[in-house]
Every structure is written in structure tokens, then in C-alpha cells.
PDB file of N, CA and C in Angstrom:
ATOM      1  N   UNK A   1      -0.120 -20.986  23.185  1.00  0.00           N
ATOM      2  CA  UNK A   1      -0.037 -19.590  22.790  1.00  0.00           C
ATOM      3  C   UNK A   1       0.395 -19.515  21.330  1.00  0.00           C
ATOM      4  N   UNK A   2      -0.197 -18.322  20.511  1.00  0.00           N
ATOM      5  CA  UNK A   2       0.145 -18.650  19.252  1.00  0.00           C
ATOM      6  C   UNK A   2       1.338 -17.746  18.983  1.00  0.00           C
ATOM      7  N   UNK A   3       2.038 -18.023  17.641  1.00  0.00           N
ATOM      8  CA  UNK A   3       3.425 -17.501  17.702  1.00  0.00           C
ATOM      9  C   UNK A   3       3.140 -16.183  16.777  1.00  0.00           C
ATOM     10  N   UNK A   4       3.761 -15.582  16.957  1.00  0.00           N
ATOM     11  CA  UNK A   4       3.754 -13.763  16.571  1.00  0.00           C
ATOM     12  C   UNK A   4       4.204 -13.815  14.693  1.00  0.00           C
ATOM     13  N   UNK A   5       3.554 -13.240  14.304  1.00  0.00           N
ATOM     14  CA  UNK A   5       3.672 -13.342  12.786  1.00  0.00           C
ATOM     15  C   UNK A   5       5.106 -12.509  12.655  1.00  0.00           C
ATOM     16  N   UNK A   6       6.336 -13.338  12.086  1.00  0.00           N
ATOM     17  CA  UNK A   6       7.292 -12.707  11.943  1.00  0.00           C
ATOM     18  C   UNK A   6       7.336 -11.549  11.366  1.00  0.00           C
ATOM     19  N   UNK A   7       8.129 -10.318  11.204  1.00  0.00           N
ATOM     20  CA  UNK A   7       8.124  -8.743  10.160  1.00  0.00           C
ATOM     21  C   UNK A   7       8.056  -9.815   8.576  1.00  0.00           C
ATOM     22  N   UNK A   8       8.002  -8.883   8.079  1.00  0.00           N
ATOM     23  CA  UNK A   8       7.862  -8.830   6.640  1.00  0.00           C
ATOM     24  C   UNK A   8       9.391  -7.831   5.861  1.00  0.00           C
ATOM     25  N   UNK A   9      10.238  -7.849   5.525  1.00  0.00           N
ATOM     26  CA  UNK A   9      11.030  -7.068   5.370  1.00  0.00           C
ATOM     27  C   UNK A   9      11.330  -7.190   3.452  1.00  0.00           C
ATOM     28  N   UNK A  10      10.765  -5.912   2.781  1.00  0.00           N
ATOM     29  CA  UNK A  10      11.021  -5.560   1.489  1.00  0.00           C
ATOM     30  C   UNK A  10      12.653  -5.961   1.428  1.00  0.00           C
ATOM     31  N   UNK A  11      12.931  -6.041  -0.164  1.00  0.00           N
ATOM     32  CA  UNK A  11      14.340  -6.079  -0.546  1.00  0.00           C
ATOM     33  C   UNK A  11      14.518  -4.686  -0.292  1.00  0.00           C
ATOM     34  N   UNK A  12      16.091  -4.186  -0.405  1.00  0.00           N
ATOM     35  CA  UNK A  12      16.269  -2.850  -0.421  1.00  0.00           C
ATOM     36  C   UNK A  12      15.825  -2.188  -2.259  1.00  0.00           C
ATOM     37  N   UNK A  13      15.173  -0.828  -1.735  1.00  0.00           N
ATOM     38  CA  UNK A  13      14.605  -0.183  -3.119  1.00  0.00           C
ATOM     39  C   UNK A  13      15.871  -0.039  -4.275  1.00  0.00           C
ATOM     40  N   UNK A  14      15.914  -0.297  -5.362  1.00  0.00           N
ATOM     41  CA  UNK A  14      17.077  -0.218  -5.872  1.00  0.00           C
ATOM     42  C   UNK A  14      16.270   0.989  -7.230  1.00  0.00           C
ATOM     43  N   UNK A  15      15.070   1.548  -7.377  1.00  0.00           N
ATOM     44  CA  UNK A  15      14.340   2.191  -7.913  1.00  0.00           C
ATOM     45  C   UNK A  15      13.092   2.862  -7.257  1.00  0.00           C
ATOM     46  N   UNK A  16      13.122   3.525  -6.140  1.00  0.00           N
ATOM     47  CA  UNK A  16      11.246   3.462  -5.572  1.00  0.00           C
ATOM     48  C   UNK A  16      10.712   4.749  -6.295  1.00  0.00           C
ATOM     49  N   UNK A  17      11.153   5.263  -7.403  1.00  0.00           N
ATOM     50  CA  UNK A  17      10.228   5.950  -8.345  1.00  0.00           C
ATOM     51  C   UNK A  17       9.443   4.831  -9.386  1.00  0.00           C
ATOM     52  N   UNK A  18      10.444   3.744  -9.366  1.00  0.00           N
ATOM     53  CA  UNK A  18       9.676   3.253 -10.846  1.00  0.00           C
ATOM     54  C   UNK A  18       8.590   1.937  -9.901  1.00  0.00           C
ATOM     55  N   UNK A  19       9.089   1.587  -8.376  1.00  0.00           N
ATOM     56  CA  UNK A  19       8.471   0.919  -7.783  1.00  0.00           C
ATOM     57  C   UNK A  19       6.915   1.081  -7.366  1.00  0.00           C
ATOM     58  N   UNK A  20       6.981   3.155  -6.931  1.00  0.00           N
ATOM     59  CA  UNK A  20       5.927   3.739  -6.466  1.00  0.00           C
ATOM     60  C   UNK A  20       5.267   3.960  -8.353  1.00  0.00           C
ATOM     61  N   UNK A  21       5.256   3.828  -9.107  1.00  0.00           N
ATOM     62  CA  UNK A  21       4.635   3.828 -10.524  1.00  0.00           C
ATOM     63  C   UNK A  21       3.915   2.777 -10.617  1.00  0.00           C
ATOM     64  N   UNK A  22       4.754   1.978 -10.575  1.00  0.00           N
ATOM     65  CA  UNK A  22       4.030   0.450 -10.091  1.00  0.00           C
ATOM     66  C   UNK A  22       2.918   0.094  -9.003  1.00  0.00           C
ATOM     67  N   UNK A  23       3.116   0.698  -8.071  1.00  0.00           N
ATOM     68  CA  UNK A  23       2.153   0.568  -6.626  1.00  0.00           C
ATOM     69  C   UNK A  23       1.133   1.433  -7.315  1.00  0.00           C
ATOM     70  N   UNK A  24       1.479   2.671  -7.898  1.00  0.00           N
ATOM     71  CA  UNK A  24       0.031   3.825  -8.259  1.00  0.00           C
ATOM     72  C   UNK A  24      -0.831   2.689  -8.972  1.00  0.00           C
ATOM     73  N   UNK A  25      -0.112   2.486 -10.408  1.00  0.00           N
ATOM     74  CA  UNK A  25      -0.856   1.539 -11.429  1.00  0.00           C
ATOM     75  C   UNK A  25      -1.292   0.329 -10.533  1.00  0.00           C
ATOM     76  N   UNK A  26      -1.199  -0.540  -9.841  1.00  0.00           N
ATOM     77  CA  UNK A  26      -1.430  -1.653  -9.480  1.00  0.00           C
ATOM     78  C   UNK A  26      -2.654  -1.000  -8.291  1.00  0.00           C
ATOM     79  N   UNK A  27      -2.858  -0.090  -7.595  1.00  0.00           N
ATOM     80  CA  UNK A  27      -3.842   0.167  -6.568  1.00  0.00           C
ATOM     81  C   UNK A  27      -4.447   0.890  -7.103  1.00  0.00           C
ATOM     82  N   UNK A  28      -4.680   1.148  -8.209  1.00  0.00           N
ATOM     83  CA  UNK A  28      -5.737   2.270  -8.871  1.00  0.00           C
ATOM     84  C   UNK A  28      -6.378   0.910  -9.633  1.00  0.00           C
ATOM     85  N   UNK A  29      -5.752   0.040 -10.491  1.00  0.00           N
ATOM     86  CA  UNK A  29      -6.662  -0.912 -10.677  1.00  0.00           C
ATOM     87  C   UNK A  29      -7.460  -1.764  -9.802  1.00  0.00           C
ATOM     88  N   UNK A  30      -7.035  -1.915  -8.297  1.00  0.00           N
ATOM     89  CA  UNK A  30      -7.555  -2.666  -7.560  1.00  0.00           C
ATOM     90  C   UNK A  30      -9.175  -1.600  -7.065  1.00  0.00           C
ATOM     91  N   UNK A  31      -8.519  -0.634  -6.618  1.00  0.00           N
ATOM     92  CA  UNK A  31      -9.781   0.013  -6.452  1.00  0.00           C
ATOM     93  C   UNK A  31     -10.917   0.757  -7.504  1.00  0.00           C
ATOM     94  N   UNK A  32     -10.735   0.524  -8.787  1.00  0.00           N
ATOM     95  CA  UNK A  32     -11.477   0.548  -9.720  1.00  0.00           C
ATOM     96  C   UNK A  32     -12.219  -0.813 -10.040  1.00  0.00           C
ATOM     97  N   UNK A  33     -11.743  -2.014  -9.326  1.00  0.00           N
ATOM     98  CA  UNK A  33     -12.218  -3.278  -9.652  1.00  0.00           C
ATOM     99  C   UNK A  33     -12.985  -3.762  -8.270  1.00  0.00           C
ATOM    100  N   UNK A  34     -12.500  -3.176  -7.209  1.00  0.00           N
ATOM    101  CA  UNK A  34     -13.245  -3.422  -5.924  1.00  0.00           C
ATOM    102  C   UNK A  34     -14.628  -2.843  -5.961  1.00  0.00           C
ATOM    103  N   UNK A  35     -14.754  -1.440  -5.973  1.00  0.00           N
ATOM    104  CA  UNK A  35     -15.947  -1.410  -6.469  1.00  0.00           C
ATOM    105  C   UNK A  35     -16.809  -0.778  -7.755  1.00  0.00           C
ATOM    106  N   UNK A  36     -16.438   0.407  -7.813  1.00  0.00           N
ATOM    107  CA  UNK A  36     -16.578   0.982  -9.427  1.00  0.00           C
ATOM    108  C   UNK A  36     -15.388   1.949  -9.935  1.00  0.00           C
ATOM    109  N   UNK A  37     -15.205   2.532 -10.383  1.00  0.00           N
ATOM    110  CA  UNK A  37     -13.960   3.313 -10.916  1.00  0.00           C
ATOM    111  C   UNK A  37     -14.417   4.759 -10.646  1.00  0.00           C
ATOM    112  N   UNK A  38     -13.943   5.080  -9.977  1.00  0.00           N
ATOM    113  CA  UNK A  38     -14.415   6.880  -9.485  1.00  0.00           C
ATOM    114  C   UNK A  38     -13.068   7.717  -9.595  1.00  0.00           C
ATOM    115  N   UNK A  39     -13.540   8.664  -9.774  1.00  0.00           N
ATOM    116  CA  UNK A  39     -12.641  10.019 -10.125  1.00  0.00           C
ATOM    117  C   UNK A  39     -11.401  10.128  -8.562  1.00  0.00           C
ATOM    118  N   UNK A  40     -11.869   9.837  -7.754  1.00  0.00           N
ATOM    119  CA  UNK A  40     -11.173   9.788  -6.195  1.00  0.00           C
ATOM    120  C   UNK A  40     -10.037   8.772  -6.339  1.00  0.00           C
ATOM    121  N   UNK A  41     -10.216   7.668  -7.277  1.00  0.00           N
ATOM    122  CA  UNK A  41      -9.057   6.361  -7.082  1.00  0.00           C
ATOM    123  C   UNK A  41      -7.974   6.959  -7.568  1.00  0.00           C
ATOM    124  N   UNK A  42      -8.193   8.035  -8.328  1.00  0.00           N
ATOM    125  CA  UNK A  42      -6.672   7.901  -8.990  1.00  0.00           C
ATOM    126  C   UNK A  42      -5.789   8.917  -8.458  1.00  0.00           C
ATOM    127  N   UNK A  43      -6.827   9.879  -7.352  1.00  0.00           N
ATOM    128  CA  UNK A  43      -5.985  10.616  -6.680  1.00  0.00           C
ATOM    129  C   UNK A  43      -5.256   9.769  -5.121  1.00  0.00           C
ATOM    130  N   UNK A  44      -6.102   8.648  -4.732  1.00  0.00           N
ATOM    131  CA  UNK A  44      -6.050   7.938  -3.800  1.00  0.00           C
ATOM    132  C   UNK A  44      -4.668   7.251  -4.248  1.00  0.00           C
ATOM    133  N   UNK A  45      -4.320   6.681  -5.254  1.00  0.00           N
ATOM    134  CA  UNK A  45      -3.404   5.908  -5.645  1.00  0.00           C
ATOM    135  C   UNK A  45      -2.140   6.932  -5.826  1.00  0.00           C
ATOM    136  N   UNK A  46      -2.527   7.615  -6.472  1.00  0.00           N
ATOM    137  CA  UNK A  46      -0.682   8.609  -6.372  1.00  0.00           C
ATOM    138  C   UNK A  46      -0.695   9.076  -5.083  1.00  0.00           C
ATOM    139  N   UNK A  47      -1.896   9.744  -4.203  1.00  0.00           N
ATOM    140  CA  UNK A  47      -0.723   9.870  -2.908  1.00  0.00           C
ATOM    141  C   UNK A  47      -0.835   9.043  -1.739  1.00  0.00           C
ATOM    142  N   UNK A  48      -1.126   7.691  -2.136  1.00  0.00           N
ATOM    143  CA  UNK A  48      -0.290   6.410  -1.156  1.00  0.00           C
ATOM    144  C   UNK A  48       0.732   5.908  -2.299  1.00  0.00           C
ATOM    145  N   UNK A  49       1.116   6.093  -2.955  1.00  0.00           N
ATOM    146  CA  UNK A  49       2.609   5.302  -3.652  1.00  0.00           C
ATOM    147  C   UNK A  49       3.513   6.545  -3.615  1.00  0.00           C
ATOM    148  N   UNK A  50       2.857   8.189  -3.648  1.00  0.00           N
ATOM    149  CA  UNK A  50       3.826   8.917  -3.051  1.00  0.00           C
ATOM    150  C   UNK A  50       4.390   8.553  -1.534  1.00  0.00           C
ATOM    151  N   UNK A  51       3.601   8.423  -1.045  1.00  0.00           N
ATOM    152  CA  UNK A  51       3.961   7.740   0.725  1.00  0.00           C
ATOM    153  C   UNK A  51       4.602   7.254   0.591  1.00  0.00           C
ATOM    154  N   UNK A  52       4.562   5.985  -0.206  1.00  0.00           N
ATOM    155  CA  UNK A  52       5.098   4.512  -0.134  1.00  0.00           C
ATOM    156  C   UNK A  52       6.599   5.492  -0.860  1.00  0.00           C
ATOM    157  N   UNK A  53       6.585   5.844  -1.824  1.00  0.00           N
ATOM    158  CA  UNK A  53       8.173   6.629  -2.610  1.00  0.00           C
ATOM    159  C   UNK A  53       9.210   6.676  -1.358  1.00  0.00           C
ATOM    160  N   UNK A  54       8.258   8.027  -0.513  1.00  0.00           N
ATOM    161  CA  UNK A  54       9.074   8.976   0.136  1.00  0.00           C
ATOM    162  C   UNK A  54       9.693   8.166   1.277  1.00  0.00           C
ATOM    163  N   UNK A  55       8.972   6.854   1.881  1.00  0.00           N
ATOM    164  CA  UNK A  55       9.228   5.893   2.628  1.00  0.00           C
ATOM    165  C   UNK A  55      10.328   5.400   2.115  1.00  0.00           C
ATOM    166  N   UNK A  56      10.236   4.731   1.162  1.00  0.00           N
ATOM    167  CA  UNK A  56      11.475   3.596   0.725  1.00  0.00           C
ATOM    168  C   UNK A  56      12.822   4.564   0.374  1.00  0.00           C
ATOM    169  N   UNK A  57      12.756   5.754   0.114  1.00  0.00           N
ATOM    170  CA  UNK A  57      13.547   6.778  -0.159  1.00  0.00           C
ATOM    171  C   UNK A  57      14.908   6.601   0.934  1.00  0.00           C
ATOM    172  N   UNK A  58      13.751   6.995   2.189  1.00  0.00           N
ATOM    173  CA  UNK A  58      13.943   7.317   3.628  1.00  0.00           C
ATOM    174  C   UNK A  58      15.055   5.801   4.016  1.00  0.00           C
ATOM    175  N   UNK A  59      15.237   4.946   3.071  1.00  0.00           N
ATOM    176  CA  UNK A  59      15.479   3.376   3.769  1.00  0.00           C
ATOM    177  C   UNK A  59      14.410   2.939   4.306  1.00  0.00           C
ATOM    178  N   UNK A  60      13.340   2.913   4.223  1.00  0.00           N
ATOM    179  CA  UNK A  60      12.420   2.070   5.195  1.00  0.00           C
ATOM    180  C   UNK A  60      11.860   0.587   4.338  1.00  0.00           C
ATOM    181  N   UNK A  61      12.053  -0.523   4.708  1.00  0.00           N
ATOM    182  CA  UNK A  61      12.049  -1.627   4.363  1.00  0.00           C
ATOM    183  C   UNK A  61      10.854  -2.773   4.794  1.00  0.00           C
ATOM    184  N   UNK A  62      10.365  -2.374   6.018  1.00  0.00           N
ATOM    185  CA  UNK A  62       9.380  -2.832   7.056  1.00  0.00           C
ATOM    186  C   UNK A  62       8.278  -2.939   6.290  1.00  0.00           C
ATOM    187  N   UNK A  63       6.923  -3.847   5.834  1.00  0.00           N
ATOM    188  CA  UNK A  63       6.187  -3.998   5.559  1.00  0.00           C
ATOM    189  C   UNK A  63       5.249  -3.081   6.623  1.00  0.00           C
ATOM    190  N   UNK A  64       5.276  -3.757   7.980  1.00  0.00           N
ATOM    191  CA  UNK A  64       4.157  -2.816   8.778  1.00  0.00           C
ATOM    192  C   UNK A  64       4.665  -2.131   8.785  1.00  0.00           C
ATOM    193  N   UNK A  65       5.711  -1.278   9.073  1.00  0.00           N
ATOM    194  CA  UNK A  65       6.192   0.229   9.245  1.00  0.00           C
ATOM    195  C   UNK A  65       5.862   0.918   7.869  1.00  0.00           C
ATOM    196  N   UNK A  66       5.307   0.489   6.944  1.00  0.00           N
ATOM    197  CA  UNK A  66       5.180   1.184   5.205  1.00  0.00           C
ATOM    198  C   UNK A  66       3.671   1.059   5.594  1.00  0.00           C
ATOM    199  N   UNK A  67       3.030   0.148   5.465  1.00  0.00           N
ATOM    200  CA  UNK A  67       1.499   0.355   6.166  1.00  0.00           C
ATOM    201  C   UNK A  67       1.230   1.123   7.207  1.00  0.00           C
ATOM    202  N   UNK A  68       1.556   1.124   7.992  1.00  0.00           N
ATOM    203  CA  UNK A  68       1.394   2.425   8.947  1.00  0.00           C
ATOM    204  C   UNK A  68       1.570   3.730   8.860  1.00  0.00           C
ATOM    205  N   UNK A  69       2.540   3.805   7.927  1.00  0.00           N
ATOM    206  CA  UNK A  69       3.076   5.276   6.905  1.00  0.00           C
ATOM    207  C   UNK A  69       1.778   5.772   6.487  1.00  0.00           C
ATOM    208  N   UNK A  70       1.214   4.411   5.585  1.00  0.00           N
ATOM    209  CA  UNK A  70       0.157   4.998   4.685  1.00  0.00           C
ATOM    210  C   UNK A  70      -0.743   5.345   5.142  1.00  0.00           C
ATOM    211  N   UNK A  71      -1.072   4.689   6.419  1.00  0.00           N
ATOM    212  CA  UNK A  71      -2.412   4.861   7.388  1.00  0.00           C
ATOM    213  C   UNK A  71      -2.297   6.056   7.909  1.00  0.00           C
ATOM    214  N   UNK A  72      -1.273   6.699   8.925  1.00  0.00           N
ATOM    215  CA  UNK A  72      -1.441   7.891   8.932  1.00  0.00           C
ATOM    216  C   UNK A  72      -1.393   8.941   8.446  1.00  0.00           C
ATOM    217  N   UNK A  73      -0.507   8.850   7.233  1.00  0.00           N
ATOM    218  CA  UNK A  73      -0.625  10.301   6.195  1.00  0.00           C
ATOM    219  C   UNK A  73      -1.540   9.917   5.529  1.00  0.00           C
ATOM    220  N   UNK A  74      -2.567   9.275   5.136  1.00  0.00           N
ATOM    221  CA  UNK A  74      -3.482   9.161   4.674  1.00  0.00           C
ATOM    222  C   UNK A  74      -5.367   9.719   5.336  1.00  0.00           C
ATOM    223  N   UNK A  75      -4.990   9.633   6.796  1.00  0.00           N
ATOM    224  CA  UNK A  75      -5.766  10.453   7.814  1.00  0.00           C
ATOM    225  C   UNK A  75      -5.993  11.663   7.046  1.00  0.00           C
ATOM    226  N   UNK A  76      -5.230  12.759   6.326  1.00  0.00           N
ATOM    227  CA  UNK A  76      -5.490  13.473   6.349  1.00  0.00           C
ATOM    228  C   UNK A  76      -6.316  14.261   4.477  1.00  0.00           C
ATOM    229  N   UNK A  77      -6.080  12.670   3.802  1.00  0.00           N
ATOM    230  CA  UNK A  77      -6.542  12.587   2.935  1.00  0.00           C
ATOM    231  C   UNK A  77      -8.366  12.795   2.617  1.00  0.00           C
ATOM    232  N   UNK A  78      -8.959  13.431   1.738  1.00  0.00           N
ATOM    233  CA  UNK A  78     -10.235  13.790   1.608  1.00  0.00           C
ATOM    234  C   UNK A  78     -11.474  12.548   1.153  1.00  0.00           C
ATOM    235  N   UNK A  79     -11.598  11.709   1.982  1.00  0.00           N
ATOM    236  CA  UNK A  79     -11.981  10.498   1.326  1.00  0.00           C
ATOM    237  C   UNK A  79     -13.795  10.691   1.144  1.00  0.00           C
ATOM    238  N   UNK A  80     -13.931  11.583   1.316  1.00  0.00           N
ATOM    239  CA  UNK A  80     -15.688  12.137   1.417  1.00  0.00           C
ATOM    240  C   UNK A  80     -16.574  11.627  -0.395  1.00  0.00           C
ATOM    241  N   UNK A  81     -15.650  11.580  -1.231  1.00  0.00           N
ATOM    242  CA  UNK A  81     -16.030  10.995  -2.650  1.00  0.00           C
ATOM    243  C   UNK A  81     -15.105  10.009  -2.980  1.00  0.00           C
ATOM    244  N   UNK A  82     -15.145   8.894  -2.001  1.00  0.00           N
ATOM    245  CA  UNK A  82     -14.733   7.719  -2.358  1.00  0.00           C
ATOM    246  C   UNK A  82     -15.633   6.728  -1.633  1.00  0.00           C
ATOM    247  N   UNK A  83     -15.685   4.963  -1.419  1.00  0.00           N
ATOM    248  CA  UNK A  83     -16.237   4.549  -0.900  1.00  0.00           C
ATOM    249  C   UNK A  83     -15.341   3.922  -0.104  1.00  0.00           C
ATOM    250  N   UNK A  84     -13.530   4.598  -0.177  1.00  0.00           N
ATOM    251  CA  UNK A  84     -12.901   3.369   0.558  1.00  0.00           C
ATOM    252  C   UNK A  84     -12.399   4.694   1.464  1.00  0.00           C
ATOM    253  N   UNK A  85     -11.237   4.230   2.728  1.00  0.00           N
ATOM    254  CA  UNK A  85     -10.784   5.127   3.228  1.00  0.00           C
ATOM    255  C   UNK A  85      -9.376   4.775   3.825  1.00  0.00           C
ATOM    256  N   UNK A  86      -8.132   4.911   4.505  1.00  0.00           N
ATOM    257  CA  UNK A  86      -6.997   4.729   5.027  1.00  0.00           C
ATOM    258  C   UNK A  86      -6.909   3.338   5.220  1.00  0.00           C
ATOM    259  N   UNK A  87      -7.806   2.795   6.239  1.00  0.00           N
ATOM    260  CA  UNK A  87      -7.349   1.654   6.589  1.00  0.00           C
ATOM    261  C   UNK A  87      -7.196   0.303   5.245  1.00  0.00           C
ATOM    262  N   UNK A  88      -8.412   0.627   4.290  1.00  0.00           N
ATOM    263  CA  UNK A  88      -8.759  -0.102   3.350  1.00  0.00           C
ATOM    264  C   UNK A  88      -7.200   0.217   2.130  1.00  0.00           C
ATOM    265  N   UNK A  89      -6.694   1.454   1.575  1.00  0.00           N
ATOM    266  CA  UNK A  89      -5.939   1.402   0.944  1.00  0.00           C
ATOM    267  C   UNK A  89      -4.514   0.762   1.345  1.00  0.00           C
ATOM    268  N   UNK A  90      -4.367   1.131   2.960  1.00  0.00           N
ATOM    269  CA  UNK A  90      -3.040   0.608   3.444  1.00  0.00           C
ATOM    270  C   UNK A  90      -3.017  -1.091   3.372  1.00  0.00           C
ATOM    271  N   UNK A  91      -4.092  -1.844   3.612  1.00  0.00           N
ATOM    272  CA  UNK A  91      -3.943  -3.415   3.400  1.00  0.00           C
ATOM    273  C   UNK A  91      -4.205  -3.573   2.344  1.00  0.00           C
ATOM    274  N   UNK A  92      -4.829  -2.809   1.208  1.00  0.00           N
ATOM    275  CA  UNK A  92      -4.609  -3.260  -0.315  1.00  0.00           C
ATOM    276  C   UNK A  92      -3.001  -3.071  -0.852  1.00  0.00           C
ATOM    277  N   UNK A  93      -2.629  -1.955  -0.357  1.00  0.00           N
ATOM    278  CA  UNK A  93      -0.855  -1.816  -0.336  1.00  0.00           C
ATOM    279  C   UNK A  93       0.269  -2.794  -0.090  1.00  0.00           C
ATOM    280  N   UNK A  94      -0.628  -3.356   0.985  1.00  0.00           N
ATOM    281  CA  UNK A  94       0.170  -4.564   1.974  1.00  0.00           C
ATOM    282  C   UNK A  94       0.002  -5.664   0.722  1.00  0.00           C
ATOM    283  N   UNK A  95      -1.393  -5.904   0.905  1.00  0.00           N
ATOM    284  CA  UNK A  95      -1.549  -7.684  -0.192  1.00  0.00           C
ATOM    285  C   UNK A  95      -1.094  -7.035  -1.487  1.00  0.00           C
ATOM    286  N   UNK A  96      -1.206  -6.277  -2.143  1.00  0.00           N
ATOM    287  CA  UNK A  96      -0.486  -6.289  -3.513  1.00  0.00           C
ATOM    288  C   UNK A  96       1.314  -6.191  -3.320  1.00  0.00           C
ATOM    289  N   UNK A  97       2.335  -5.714  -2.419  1.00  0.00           N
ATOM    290  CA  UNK A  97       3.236  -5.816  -2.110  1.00  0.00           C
ATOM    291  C   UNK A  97       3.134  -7.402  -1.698  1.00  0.00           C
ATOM    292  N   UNK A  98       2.739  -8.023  -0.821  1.00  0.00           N
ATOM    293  CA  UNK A  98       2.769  -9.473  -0.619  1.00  0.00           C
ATOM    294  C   UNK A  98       3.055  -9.856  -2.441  1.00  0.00           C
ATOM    295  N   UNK A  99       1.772 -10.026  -2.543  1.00  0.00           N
ATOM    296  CA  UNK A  99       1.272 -10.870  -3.958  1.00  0.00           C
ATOM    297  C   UNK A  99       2.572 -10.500  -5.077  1.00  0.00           C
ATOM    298  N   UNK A 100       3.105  -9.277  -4.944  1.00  0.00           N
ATOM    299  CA  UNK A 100       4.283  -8.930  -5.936  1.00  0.00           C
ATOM    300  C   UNK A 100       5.321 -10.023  -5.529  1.00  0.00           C
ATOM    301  N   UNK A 101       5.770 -10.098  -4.295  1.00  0.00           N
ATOM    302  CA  UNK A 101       6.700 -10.854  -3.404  1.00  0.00           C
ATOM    303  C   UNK A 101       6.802 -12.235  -3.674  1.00  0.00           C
ATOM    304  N   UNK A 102       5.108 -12.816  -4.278  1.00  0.00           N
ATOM    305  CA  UNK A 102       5.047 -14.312  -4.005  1.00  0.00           C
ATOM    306  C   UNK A 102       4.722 -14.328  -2.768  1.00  0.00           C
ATOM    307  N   UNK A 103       4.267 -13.705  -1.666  1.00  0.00           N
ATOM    308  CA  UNK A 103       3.887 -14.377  -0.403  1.00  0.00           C
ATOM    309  C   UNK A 103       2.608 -14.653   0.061  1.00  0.00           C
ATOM    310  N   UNK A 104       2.423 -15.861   0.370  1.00  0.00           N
ATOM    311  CA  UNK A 104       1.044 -16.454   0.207  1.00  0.00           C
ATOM    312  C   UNK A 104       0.551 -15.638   1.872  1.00  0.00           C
ATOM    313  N   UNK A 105      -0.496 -14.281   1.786  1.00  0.00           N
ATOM    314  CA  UNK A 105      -1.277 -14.151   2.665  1.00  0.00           C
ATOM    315  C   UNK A 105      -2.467 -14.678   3.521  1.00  0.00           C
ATOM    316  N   UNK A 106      -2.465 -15.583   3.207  1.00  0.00           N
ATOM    317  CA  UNK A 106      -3.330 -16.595   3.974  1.00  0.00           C
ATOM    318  C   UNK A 106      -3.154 -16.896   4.913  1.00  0.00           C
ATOM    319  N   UNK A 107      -3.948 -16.783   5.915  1.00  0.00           N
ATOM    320  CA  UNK A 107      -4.235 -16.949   7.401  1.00  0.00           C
ATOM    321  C   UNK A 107      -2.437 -16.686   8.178  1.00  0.00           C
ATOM    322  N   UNK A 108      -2.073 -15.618   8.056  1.00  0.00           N
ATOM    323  CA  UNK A 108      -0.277 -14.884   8.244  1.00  0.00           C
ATOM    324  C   UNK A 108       0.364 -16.454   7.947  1.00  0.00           C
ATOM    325  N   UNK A 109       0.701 -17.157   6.767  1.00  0.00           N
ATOM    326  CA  UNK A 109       1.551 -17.704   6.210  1.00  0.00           C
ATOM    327  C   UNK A 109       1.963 -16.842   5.012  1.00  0.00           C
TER     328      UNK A 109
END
């Protein structure tokens, strides 16, 4: 049986305004480089790093519990002029939080 991918647990936020600045800038470039740069990324990117803000605000520290944040308040986001949608921004959230971390996402190591 295989063993359960341990949580992921952020440091505590000691800034998540200047953190969520960081997440906007860092996922607005990813999705301008994933596939073309559209007018939709940059609204896509401020309100999942607003998520991600109001989360870490809250104390929330949980990698999946911050992905799941994004996934569902993001449901209600207008993704009709974009080519990506919830599920796609919340694991770009995830691997660029990894990749900030140093944590090698590869096959859950």
C-alpha cells in the first residue's frame, strides 16, 4: 500500500500583503507564458493571491487547505475569456509556492 503524501505546511505569514504581491506577479507570469498573455491573466492573478492574502491573514498555513480556498472561490470567477480555469490556477499556486519553498514536486517528493 502506498504511503499518504504528508501535508505541506507554509511558514507562518510574517507579511501576506507583500507575499500575495508576490503570488499576483509570479502567476500572472506563469499564465502569460503557459499560453499567450490575455487581458483575463491579470485579473485571474489578483483575485487568487487576494484568496491566497485573505487565507494566510485568517492563519491558514495548509498547502491543500490554500488550494482548495482557491478552487472554490474561484468557481465563481468569469473564466469565459481565458483558456485556463480554477482547477488549473489553484495547482499553478501550489507548484509556484512549492518551487518558492525549494520543494522538489516530483512524483509527491
Amino acid at each position: 500500500m502506498a504511503e499518504p503524501i504528508p501535508p505541506i505546511t507554509l511558514p507562518p505569514a510574517r507579511n501576506p500583503v507583500q507575499e500575495g504581491e508576490w503570488l499576483r506577479a509570479a502567476l500572472l507570469q506563469w499564465l502569460n507564458q503557459e499560453f499567450i498573455p490575455e487581458d483575463a491573466n491579470w485579473q485571474i492573478a489578483k483575485r487568487a493571491a487576494q484568496i491566497f492574502v485573505r487565507q494566510r491573514m485568517e492563519g491558514e498555513n495548509d498547502l491543500g487547505s490554500l488550494v482548495m480556498a482557491i478552487v472554490t472561490e474561484m468557481e465563481s470567477f468569469d473564466f469565459s475569456n481565458s483558456f485556463f480555469g480554477e482547477f488549473t490556477v489553484a495547482n499553478a499556486v501550489s507548484d509556484l509556492l512549492l518551487d518558492s519553498l525549494g520543494i522538489d514536486r516530483c512524483c509527491g517528493q
